[in-house]
N, C-alpha and C. Protein backbone atom coordinates (compact mmCIF):
# COMPACT_ATOMS: atom_id res chain seq x y z
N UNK A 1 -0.62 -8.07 -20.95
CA UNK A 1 0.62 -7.51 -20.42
C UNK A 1 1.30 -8.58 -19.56
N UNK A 2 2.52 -8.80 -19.15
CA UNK A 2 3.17 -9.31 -18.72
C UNK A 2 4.07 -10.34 -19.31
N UNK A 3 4.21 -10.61 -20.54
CA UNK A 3 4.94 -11.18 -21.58
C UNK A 3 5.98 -10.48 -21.92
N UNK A 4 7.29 -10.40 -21.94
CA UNK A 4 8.15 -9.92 -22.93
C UNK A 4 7.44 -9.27 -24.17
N UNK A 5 6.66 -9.97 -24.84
CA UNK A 5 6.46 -9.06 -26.22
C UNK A 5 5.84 -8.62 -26.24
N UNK A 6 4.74 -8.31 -25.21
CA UNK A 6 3.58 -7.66 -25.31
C UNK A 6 3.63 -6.10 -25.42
N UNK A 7 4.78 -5.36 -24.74
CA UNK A 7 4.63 -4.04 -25.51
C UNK A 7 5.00 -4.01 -27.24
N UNK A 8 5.65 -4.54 -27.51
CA UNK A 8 5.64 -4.59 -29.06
C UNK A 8 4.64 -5.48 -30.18
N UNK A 9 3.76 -6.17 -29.33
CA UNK A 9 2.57 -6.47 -30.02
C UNK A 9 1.63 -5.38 -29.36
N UNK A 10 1.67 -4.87 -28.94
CA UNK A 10 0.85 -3.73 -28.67
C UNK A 10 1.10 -2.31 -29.06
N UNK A 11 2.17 -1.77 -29.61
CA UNK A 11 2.67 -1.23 -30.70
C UNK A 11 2.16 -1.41 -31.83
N UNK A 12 2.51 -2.27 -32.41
CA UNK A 12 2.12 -2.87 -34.02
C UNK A 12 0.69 -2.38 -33.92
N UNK A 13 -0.19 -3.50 -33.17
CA UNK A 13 -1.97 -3.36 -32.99
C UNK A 13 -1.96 -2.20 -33.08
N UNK A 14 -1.64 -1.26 -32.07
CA UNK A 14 -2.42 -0.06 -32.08
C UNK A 14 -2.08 1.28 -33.24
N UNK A 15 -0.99 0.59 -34.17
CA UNK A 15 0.05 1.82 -34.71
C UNK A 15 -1.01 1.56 -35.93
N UNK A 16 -1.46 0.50 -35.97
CA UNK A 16 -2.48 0.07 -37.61
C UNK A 16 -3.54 1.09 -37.18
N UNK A 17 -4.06 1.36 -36.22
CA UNK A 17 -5.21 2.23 -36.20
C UNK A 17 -5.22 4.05 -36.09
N UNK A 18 -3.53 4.00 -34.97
CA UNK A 18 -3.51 5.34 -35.20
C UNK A 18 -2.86 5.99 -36.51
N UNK A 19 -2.14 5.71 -37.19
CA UNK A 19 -2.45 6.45 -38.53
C UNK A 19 -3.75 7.07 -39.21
N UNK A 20 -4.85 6.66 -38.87
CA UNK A 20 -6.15 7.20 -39.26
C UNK A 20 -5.93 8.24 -38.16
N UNK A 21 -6.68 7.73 -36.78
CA UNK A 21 -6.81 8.63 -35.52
C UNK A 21 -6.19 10.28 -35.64
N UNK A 22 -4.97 10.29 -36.10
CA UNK A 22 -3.91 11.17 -36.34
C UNK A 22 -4.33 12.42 -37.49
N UNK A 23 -5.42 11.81 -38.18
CA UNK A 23 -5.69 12.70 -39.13
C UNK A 23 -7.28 13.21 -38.61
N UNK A 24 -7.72 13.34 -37.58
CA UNK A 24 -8.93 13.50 -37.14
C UNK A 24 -8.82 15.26 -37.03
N UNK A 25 -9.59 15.92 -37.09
CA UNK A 25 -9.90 17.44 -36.64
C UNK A 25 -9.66 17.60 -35.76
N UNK A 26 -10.70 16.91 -34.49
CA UNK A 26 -10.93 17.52 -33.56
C UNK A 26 -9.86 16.86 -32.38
N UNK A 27 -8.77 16.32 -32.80
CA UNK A 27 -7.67 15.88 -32.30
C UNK A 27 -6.41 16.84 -32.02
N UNK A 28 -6.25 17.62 -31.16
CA UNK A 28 -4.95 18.62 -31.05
C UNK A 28 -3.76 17.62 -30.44
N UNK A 29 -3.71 16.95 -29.59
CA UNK A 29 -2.48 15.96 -29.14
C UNK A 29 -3.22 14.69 -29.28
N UNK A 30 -2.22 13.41 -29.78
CA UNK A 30 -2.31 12.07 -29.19
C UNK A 30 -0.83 11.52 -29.13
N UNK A 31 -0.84 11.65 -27.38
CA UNK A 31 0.35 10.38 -27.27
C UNK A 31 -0.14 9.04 -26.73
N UNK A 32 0.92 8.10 -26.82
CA UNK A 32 0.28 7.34 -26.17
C UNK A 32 1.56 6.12 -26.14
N UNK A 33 1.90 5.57 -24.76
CA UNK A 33 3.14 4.86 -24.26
C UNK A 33 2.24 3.29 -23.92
N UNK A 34 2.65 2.61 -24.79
CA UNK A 34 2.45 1.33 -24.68
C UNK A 34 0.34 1.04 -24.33
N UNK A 35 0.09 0.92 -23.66
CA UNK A 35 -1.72 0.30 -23.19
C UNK A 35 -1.94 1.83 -22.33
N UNK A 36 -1.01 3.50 -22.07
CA UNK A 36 -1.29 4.32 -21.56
C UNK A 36 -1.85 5.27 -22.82
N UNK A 37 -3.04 5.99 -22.75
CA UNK A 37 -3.03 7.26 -23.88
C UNK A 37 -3.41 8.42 -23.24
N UNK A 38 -2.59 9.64 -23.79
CA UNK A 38 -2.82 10.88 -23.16
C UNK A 38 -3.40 11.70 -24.60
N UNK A 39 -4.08 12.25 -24.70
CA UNK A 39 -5.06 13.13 -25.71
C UNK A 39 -5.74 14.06 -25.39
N UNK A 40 -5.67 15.59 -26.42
CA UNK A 40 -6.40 16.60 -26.00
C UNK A 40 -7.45 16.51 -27.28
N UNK A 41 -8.26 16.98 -26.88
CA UNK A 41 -9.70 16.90 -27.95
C UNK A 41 -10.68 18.22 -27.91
N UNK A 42 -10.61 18.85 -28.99
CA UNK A 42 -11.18 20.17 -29.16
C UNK A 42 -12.90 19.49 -28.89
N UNK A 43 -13.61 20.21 -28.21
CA UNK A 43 -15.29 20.01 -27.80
C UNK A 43 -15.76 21.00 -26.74
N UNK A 44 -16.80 20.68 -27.02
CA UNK A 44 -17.70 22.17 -26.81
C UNK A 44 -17.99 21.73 -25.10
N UNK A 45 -18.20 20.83 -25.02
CA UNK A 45 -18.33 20.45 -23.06
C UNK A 45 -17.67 18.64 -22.84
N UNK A 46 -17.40 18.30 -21.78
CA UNK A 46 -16.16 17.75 -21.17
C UNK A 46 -17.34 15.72 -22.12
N UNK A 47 -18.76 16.00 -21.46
CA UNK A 47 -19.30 14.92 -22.45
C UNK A 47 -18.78 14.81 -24.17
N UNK A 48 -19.23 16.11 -24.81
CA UNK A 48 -18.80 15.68 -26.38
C UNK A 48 -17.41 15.20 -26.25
N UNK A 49 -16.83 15.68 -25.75
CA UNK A 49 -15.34 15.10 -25.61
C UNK A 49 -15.14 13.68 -25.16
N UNK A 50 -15.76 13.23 -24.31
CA UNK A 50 -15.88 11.58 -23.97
C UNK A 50 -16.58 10.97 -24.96
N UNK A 51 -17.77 11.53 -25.52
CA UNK A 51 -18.43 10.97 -26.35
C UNK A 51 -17.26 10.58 -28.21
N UNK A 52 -16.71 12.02 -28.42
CA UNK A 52 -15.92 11.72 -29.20
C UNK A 52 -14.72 10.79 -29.11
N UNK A 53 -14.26 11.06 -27.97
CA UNK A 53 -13.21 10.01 -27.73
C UNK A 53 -13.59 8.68 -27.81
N UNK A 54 -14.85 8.06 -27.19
CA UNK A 54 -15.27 6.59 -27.40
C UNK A 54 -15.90 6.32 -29.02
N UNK A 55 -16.09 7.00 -29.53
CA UNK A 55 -16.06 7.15 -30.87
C UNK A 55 -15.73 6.82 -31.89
N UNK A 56 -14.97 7.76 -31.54
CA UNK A 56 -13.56 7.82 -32.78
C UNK A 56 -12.27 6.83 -32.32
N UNK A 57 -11.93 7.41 -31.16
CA UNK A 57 -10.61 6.68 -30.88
C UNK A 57 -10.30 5.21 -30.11
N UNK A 58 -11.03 4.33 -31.02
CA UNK A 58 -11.18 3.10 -30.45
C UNK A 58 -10.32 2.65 -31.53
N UNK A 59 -10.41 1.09 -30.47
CA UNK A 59 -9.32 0.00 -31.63
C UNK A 59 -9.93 -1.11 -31.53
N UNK A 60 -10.43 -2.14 -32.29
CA UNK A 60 -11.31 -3.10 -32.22
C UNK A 60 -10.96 -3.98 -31.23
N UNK A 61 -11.87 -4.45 -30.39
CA UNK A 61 -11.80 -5.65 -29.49
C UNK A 61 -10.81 -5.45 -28.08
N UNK A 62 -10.58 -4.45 -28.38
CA UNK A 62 -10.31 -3.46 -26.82
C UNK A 62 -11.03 -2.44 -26.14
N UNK A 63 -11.04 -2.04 -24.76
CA UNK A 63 -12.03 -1.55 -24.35
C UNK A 63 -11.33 -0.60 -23.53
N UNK A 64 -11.58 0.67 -23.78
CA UNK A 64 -10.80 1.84 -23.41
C UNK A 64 -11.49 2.08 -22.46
N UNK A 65 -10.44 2.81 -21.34
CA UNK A 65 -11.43 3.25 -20.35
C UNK A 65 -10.75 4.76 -20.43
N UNK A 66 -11.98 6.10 -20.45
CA UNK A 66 -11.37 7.02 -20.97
C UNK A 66 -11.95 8.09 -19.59
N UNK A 67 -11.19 9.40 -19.46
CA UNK A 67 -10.82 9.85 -18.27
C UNK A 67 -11.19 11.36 -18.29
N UNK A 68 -12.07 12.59 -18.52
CA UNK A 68 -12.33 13.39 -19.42
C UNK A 68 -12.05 14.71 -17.93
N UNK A 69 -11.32 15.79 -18.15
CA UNK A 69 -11.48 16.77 -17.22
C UNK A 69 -10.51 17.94 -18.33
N UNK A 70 -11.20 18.99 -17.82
CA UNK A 70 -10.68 20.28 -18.61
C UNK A 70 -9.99 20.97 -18.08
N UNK A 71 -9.60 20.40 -16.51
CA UNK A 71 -8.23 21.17 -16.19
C UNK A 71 -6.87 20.37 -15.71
N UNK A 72 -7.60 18.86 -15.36
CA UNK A 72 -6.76 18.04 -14.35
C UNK A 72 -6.89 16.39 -14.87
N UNK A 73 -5.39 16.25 -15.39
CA UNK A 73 -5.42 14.79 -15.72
C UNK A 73 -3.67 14.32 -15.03
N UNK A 74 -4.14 13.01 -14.98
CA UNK A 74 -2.86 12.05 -14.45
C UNK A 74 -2.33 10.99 -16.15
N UNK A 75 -1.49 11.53 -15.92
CA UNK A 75 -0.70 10.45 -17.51
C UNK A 75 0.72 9.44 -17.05
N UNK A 76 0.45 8.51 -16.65
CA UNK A 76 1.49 7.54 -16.36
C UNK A 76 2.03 8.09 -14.89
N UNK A 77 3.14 8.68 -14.50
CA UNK A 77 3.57 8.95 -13.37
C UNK A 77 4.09 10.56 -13.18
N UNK A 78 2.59 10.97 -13.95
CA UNK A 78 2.62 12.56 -14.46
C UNK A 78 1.22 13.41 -14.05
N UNK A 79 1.06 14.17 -13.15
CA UNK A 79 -0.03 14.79 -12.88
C UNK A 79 0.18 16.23 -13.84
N UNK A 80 -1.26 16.54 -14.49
CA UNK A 80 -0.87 17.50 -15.51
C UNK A 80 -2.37 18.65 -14.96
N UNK A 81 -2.06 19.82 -14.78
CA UNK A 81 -2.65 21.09 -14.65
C UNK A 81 -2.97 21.87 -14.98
N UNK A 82 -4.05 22.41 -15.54
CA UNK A 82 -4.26 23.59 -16.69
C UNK A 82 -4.55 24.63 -15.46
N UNK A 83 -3.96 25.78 -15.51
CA UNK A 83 -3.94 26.79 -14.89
C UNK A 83 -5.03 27.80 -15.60
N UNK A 84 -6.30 28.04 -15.32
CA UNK A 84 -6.93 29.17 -15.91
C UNK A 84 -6.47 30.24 -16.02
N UNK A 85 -6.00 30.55 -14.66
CA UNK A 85 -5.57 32.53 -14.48
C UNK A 85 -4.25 32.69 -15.18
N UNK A 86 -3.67 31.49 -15.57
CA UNK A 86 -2.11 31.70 -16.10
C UNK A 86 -2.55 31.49 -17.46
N UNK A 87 -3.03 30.65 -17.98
CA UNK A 87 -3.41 29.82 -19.23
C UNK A 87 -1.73 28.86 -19.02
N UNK A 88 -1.12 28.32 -18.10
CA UNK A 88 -0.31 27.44 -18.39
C UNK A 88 -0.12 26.64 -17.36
N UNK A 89 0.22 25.73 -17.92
CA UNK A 89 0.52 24.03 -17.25
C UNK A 89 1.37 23.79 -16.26
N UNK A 90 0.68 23.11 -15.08
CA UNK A 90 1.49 22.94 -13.94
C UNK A 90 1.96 21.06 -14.27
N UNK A 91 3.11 20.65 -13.65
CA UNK A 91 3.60 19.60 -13.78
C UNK A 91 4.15 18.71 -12.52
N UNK A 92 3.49 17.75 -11.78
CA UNK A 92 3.28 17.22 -10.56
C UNK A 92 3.61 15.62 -10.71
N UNK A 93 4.79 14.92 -9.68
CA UNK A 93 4.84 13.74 -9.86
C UNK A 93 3.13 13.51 -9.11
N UNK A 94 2.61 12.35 -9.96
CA UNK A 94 1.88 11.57 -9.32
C UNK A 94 1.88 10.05 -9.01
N UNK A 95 1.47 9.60 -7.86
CA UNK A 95 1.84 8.08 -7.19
C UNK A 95 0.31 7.62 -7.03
N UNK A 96 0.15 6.03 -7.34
CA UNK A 96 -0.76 5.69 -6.96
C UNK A 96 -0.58 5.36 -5.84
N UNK A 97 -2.29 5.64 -5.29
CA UNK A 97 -2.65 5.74 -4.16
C UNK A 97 -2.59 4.28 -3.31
N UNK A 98 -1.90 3.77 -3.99
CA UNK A 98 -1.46 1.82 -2.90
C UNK A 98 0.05 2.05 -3.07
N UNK A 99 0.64 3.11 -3.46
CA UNK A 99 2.49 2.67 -3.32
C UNK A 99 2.87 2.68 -1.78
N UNK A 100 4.06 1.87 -1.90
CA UNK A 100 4.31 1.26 -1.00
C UNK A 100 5.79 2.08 -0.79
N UNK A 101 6.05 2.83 -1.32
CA UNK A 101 7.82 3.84 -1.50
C UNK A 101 8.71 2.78 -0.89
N UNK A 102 9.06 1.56 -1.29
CA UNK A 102 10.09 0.95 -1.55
C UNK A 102 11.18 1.20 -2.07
N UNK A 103 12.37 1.07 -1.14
CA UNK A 103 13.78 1.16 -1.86
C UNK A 103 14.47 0.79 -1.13
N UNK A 104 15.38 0.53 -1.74
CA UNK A 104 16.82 -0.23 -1.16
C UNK A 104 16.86 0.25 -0.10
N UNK A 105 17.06 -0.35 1.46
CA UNK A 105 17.12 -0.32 2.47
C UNK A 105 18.80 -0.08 2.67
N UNK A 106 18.92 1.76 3.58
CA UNK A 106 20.48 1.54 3.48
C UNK A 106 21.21 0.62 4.33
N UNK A 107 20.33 -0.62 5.19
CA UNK A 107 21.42 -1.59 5.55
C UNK A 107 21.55 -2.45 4.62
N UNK A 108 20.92 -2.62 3.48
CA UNK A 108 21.53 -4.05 2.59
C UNK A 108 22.75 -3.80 1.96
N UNK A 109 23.27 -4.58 1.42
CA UNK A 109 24.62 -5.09 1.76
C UNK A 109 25.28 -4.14 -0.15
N UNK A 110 24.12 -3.44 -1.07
CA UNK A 110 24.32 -2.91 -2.38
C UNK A 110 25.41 -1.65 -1.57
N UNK A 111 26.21 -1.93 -2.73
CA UNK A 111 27.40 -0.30 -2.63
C UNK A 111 26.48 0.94 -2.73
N UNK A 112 27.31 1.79 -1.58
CA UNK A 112 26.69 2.96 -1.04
C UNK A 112 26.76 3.79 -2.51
N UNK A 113 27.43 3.28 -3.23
CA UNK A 113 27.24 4.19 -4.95
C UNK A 113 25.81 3.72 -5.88
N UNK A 114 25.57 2.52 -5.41
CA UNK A 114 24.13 2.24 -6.25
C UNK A 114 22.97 2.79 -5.45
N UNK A 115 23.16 2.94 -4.51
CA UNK A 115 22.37 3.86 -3.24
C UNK A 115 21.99 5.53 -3.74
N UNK A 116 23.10 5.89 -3.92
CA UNK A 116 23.42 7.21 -4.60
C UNK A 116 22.79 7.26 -5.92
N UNK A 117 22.99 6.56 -6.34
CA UNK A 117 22.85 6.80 -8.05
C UNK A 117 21.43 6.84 -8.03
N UNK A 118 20.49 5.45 -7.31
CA UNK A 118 19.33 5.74 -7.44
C UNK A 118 18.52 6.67 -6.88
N UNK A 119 18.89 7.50 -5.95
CA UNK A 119 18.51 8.98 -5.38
C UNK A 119 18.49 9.84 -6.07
N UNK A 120 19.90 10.21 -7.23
CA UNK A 120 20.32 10.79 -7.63
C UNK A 120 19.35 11.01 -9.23
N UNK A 121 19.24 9.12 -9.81
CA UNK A 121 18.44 9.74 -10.48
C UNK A 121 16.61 9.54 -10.33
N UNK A 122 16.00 9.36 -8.94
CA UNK A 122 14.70 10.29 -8.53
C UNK A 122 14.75 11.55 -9.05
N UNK A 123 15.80 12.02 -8.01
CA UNK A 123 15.86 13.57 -8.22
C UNK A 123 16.14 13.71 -9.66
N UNK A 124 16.80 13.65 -10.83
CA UNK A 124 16.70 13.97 -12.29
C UNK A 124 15.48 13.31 -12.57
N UNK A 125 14.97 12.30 -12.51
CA UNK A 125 13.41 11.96 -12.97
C UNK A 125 12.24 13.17 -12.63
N UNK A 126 12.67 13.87 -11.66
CA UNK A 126 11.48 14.96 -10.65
C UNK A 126 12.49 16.08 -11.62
N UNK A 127 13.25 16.55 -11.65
CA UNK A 127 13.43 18.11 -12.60
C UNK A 127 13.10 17.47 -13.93
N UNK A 128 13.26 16.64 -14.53
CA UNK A 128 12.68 16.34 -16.04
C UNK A 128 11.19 17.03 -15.62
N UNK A 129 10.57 15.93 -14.69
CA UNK A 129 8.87 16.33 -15.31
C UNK A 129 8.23 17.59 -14.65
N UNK A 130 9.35 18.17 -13.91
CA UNK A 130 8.23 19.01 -12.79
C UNK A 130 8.00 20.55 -13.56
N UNK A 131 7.30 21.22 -13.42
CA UNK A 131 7.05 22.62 -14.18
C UNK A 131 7.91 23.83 -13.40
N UNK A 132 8.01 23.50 -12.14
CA UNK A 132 8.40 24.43 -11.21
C UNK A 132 9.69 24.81 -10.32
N UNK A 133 9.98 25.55 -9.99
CA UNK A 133 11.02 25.19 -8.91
C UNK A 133 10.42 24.75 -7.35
N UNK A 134 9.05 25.56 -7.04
CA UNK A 134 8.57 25.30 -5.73
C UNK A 134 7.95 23.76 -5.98
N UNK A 135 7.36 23.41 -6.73
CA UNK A 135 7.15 21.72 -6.77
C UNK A 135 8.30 21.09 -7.00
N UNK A 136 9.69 21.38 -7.15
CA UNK A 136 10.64 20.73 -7.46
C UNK A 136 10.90 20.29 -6.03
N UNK A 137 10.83 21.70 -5.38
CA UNK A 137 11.88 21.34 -4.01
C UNK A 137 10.96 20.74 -2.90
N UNK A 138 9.83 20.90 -3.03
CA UNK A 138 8.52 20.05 -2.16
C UNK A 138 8.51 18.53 -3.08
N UNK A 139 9.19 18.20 -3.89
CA UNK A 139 8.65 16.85 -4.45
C UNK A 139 10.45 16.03 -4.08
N UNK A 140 11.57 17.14 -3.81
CA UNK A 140 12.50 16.73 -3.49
C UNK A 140 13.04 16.52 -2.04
N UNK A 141 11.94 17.59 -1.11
CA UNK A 141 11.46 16.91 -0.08
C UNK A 141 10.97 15.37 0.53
N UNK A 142 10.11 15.03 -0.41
CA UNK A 142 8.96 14.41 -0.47
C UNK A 142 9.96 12.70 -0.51
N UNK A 143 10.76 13.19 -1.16
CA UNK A 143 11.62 11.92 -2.16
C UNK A 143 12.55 11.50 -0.68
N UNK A 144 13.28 12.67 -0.19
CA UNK A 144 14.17 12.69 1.14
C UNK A 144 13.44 11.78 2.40
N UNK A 145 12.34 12.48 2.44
CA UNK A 145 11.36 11.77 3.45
C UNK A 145 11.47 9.94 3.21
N UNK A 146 10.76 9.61 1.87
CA UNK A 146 11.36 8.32 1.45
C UNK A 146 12.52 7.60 1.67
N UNK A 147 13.22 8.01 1.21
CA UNK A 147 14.58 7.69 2.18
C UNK A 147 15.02 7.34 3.45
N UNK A 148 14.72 8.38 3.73
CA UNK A 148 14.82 8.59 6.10
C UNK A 148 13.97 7.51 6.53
N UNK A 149 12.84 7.21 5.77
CA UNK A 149 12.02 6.14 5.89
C UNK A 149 12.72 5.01 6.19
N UNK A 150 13.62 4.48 5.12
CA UNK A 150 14.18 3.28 4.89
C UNK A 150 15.56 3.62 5.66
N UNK A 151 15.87 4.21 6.53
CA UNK A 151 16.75 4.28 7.54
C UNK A 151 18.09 4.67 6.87
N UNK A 152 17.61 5.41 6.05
CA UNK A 152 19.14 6.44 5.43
C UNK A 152 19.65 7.25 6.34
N UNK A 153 20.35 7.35 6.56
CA UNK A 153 20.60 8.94 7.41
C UNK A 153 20.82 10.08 7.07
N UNK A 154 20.30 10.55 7.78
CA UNK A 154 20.10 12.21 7.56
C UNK A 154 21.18 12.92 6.88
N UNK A 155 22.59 13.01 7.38
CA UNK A 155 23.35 13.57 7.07
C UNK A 155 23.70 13.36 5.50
N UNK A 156 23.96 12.10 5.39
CA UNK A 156 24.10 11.17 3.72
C UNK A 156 22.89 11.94 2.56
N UNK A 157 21.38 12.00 3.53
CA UNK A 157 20.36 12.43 2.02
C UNK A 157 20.76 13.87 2.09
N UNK A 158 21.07 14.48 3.11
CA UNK A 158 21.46 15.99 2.83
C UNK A 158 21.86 16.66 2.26
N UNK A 159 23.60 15.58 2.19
CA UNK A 159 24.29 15.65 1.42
C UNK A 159 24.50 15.73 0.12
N UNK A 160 23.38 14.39 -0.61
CA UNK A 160 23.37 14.16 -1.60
C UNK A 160 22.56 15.25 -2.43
N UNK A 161 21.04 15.59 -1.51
CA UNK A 161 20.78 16.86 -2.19
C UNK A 161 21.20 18.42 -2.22
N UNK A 162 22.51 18.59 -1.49
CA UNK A 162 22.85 19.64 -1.55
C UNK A 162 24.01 19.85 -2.44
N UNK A 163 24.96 18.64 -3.02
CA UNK A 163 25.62 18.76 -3.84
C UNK A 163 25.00 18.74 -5.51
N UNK A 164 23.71 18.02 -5.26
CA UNK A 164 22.99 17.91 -6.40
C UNK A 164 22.10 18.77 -6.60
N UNK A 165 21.49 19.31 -5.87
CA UNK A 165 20.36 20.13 -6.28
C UNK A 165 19.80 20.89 -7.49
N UNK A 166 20.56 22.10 -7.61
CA UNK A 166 20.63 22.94 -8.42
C UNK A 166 21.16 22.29 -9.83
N UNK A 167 22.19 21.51 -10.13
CA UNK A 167 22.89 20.96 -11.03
C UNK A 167 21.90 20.07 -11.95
N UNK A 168 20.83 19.63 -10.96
CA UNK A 168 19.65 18.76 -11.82
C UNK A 168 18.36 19.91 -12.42
């Protein structure tokens, strides 16, 4: 990674193998975004399932590191939830645990519209993935806080989420 072409040589590589993968049984989902894979796998306990996954869903001369839980997985900048008592899926930004919530500091000298825009689309990045309205508005909290951080002012993020809110 870190080459220009490396997501598209990493495409190609891996697209030669999943065409097989794809036709497996015990395979109900495989996505998978560049060197990330998210997969559900029908098995009788959370081992056969790791066991099958190192298995089957390998690609030669790479070394998967695979992640196995039956209610709770993280997929790129996506925390995903299986709800027993509901039987349905909760949907949670997740951050690794070294971020640093960097952003444009509102004294640098960028127009108060590129300021905006990138708030603006946090907040549409968080209603795309979120399942909820109460994780919407605690994760749109969460985002505000970020901000105030970097010496936005109050009145300005208020603003921005009160004209936007609902509309996203």
């Amino acid at each position: 990674m870190g080459v220009a072409r490396s997501p598209h040589i990493a495409n190609l590589y891996a697209s030669k193998y999943e065409q097989h993968m794809l036709k497996y049984p015990n395979v109900l989902l495989y996505k998978r975004y560049i060197d990330d894979i998210f997969t559900i796998i029908i098995a009788s306990t959370k081992e056969d399932a790791l066991k099958y996954a190192k298995e089957t869903l390998s690609f030669p001369g790479l070394s998967l590191k695979w992640e196995v839980d039956k209610y709770h997985m993280v997929f790129l900048d996506l925390e995903i939830m299986h709800v027993p008592s509901t039987g349905q899926y909760d949907f949670c930004p997740y951050r690794i645990p070294l971020n640093h919530f960097e952003r444009i500091p509102f004294s640098s000298a960028h127009p108060k519209w590129m300021k905006k825009g990138t708030f603006l689309g946090e907040m549409s990045r968080l209603a795309a993935l979120l399942s909820n309205l109460d994780i919407y508005k605690q994760s749109v909290e969460e985002l505000a806080s970020i901000y105030l951080s970097r010496e936005y002012p109050l009145n300005v993020v208020k603003d921005w989420i009160t004209r936007n809110y609902y509309e996203r």
